[in-house]
Protein backbone atom coordinates (compact mmCIF):
# COMPACT_ATOMS: atom_id res chain seq x y z
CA UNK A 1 27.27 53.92 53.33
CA UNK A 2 25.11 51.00 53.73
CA UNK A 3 26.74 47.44 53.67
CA UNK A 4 24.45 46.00 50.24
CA UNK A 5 24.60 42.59 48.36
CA UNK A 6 27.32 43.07 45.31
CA UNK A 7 26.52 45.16 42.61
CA UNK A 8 24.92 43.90 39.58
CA UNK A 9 23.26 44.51 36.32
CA UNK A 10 19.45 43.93 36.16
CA UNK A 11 17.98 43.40 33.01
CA UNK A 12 14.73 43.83 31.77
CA UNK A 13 13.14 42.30 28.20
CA UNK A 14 10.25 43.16 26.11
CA UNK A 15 7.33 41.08 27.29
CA UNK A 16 5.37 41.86 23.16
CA UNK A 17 5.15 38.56 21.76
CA UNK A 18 3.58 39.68 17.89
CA UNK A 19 6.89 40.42 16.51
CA UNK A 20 9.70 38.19 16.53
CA UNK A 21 12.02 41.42 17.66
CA UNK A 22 10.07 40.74 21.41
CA UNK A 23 11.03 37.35 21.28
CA UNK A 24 14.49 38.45 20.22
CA UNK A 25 14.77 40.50 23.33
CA UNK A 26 13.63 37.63 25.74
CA UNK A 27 15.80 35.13 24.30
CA UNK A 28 19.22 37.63 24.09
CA UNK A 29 18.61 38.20 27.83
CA UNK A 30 18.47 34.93 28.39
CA UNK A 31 21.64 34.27 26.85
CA UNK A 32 23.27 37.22 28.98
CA UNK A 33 21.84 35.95 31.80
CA UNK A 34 22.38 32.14 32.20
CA UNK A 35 25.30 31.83 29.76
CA UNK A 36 27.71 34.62 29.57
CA UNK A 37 27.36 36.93 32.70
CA UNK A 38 25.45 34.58 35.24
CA UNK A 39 27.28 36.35 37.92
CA UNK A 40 26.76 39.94 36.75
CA UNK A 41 23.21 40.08 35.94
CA UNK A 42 19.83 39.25 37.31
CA UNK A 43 15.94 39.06 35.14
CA UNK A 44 13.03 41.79 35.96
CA UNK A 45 10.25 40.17 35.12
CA UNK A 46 8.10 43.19 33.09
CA UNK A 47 4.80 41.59 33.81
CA UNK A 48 5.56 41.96 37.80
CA UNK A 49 7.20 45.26 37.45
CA UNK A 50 4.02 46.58 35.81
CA UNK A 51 2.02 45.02 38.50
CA UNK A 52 3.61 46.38 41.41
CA UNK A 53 6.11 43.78 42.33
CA UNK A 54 8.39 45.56 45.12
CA UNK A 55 11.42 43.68 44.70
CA UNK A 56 11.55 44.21 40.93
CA UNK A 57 10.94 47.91 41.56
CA UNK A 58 12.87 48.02 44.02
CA UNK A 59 15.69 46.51 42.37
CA UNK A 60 15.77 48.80 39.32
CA UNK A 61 15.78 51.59 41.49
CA UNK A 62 18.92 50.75 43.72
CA UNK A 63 20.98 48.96 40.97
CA UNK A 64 21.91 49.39 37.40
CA UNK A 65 19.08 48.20 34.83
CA UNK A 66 19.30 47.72 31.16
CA UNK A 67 15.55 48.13 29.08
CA UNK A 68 15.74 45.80 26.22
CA UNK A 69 13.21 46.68 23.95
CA UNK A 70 11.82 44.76 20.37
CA UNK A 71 10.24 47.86 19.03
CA UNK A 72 10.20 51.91 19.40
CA UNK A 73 7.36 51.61 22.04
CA UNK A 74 9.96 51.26 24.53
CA UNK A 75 7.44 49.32 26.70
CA UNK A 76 10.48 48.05 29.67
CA UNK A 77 12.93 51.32 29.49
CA UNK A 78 8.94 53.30 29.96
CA UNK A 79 8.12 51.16 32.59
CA UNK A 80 11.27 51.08 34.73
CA UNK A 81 11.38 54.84 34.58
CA UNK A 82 8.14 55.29 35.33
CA UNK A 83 8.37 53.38 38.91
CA UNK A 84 11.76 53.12 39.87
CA UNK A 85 13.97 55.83 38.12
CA UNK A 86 16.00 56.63 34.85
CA UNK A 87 17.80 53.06 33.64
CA UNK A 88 21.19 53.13 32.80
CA UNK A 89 21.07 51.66 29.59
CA UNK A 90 18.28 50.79 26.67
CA UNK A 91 18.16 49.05 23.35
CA UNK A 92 15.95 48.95 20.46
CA UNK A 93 15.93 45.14 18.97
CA UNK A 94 14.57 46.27 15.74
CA UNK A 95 16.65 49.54 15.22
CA UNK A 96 19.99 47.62 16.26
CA UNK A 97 19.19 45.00 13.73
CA UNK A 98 18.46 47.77 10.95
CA UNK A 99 21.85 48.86 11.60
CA UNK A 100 23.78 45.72 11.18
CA UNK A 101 21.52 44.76 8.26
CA UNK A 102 20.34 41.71 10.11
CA UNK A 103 16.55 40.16 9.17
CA UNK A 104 14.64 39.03 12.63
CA UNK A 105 13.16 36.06 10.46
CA UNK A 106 9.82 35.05 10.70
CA UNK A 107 9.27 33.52 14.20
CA UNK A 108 7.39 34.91 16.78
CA UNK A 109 7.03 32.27 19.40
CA UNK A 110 9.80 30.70 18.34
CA UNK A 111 12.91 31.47 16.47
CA UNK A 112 13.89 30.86 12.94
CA UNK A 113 17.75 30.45 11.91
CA UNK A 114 17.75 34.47 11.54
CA UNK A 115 16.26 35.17 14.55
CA UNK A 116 18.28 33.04 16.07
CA UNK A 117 21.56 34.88 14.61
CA UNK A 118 20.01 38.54 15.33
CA UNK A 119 19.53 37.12 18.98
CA UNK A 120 23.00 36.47 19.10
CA UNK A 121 23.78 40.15 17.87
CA UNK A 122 21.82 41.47 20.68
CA UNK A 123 23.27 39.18 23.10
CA UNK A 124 26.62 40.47 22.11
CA UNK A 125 25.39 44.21 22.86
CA UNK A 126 23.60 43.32 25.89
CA UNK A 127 26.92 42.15 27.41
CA UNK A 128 29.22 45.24 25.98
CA UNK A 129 26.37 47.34 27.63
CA UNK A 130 26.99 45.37 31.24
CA UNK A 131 30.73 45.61 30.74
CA UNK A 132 30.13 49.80 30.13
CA UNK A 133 28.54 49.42 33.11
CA UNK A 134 30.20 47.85 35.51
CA UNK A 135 33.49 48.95 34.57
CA UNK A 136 34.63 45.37 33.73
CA UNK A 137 35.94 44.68 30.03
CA UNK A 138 36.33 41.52 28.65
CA UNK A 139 36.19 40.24 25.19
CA UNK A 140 33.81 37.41 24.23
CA UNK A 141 34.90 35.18 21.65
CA UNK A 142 31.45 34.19 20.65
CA UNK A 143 28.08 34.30 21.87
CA UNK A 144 26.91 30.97 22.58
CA UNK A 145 24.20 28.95 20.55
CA UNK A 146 20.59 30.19 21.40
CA UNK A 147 18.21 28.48 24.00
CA UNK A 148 15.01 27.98 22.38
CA UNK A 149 13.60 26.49 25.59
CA UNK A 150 11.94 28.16 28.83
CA UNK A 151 14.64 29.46 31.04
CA UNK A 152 16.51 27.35 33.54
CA UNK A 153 17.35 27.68 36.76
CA UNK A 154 20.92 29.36 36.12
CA UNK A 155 18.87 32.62 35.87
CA UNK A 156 18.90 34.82 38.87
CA UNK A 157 15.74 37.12 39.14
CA UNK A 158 15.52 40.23 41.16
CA UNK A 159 13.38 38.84 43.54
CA UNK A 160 16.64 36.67 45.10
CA UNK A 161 19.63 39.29 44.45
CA UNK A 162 19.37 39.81 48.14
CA UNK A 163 17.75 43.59 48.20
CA UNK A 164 16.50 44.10 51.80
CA UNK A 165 13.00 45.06 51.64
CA UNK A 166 10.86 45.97 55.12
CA UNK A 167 7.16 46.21 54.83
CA UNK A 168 6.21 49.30 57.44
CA UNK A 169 3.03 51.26 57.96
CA UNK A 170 2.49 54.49 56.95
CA UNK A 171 -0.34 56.42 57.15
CA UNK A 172 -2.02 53.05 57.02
CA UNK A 173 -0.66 51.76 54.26
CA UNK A 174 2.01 49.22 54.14
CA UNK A 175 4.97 50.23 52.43
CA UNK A 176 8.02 48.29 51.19
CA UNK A 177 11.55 50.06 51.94
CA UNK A 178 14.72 49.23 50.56
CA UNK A 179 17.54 48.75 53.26
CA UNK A 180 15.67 49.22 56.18
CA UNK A 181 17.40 47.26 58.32
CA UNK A 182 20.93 48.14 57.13
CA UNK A 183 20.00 51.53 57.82
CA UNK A 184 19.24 50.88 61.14
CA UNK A 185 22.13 48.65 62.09
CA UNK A 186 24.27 51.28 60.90
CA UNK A 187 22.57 54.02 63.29
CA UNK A 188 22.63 51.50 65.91
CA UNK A 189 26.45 50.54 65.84
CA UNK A 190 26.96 54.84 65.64
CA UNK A 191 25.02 54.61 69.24
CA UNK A 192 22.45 57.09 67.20
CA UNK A 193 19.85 55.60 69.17
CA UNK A 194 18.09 58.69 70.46
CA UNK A 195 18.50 62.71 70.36
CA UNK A 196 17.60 65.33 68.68
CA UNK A 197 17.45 65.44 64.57
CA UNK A 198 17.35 61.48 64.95
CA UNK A 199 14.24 61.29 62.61
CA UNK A 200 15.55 63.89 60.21
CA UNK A 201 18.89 61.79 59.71
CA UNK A 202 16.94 58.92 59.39
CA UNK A 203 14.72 60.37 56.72
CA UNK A 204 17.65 61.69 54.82
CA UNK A 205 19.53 58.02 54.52
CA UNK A 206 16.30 55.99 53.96
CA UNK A 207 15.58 58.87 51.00
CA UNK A 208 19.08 57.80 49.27
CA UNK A 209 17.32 54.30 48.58
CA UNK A 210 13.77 55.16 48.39
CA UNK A 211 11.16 57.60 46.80
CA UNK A 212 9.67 58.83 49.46
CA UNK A 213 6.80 61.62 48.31
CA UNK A 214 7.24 65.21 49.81
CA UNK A 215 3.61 65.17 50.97
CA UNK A 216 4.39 62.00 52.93
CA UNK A 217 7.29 62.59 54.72
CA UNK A 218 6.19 63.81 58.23
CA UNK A 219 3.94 60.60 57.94
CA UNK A 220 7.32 58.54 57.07
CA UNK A 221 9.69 60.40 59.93
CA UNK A 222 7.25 59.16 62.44
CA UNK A 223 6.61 55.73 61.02
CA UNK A 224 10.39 55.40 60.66
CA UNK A 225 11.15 56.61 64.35
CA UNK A 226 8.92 54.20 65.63
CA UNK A 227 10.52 51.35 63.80
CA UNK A 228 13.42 52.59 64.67
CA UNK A 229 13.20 52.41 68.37
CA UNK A 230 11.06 49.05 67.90
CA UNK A 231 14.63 47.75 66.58
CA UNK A 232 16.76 48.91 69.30
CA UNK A 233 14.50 47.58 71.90
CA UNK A 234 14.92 43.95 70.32
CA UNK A 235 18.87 44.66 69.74
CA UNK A 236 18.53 45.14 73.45
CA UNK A 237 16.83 42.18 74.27
């Protein structure tokens, strides 16, 4: 398998801001993220996503990703499944609070006392969902007090987890692919550097971290071949 950067939990907040329960999403992730598990999580930024970001996309659909959403829309668990894949685990702000009998309070842009307790709340689930997760249990003794403010630098986004991404051409189009490289340092260090079946075998490992479309892939086996050799000539010198 592929030598990747450590396994974490992306997650991904409700970017609505005319109901507090968005703003209840943002600011629980943000808690998750620079507070409690800082070293287990990394931000998708839903705006980029939806725009085409490749590293956001690309992250969600290598790694584990968490859709927090404020309302039944589901705009971020939609989203992530629609370009990158099926996420591992959702929440509904406003149904979670229903069920602990919790008010969102007033605030939309920013929290009220309540909201700032029901962030708390989802905070709390947030983390039980990244512990699920990643197989790592521990008990938090409390969440700690909400950030009101913009988010600091302690957040990692998805854009620096270290997710290899190689732009390549393909059928004239430029193309981002996840773990390009590893994938051919791996061949390489097999001494799969030529023969026959080469570009299927390629195909079939690059397909284990990409979509690649069935009406594209004789375009991508020869655009990956190519790059392929391209790489052992420089390994080469």
């Amino acid at each position: 398998m592929v030598d990747l950067p450590k396994k974490k939990v992306g997650i991904i907040a409700c970017a609505g801001e005319e109901i507090p329960e968005g703003t209840i999403s943002r600011v629980a992730a943000r808690m998750v993220l620079e507070e409690v598990r800082p070293e287990d999580t990394v931000t998708l930024c839903l705006p980029l996503f939806l725009s085409g970001d490749e590293r956001e996309r690309a992250f969600a659909r290598f790694y584990p990703t968490i859709a927090v959403d404020g309302c039944e829309k589901l705009c971020a668990k939609r989203a992530t499944e629609k370009y990158s894949g099926p996420v591992s685990s959702y929440l509904v702000v406003d149904k979670l609070l229903q069920m602990r009998g919790l008010s969102p309070g007033e605030g939309r842009h920013k929290l009220d006392e309540a909201g700032q307790r029901a962030a708390e709340v989802v905070a709390q689930e947030i983390v039980s969902q990244v512990e699920g997760i990643l197989g790592a249990k521990r008990i938090v003794a409390a969440a700690p007090k909400v950030a009101t403010a913009p988010a600091g630098a302690g957040t990692t986004c998805a854009c620096a987890s270290g997710i290899p991404i190689t732009q390549v051409k393909i059928g004239g189009v430029s193309v981002g692919l996840v773990a390009l490289e590893p994938i051919f340092e791996q061949f390489y260090q097999e001494g799969r550097q030529d023969g026959p079946g080469l570009d299927e075998d390629l195909m079939k490992t690059v397909k284990l971290y990409n979509h690649v479309p069935p009406s594209a892939e004789e375009r991508y086996k020869a655009a990956l071949l190519e790059e392929y050799e391209k790489f052992c000539r420089r390994k080469r010198g």
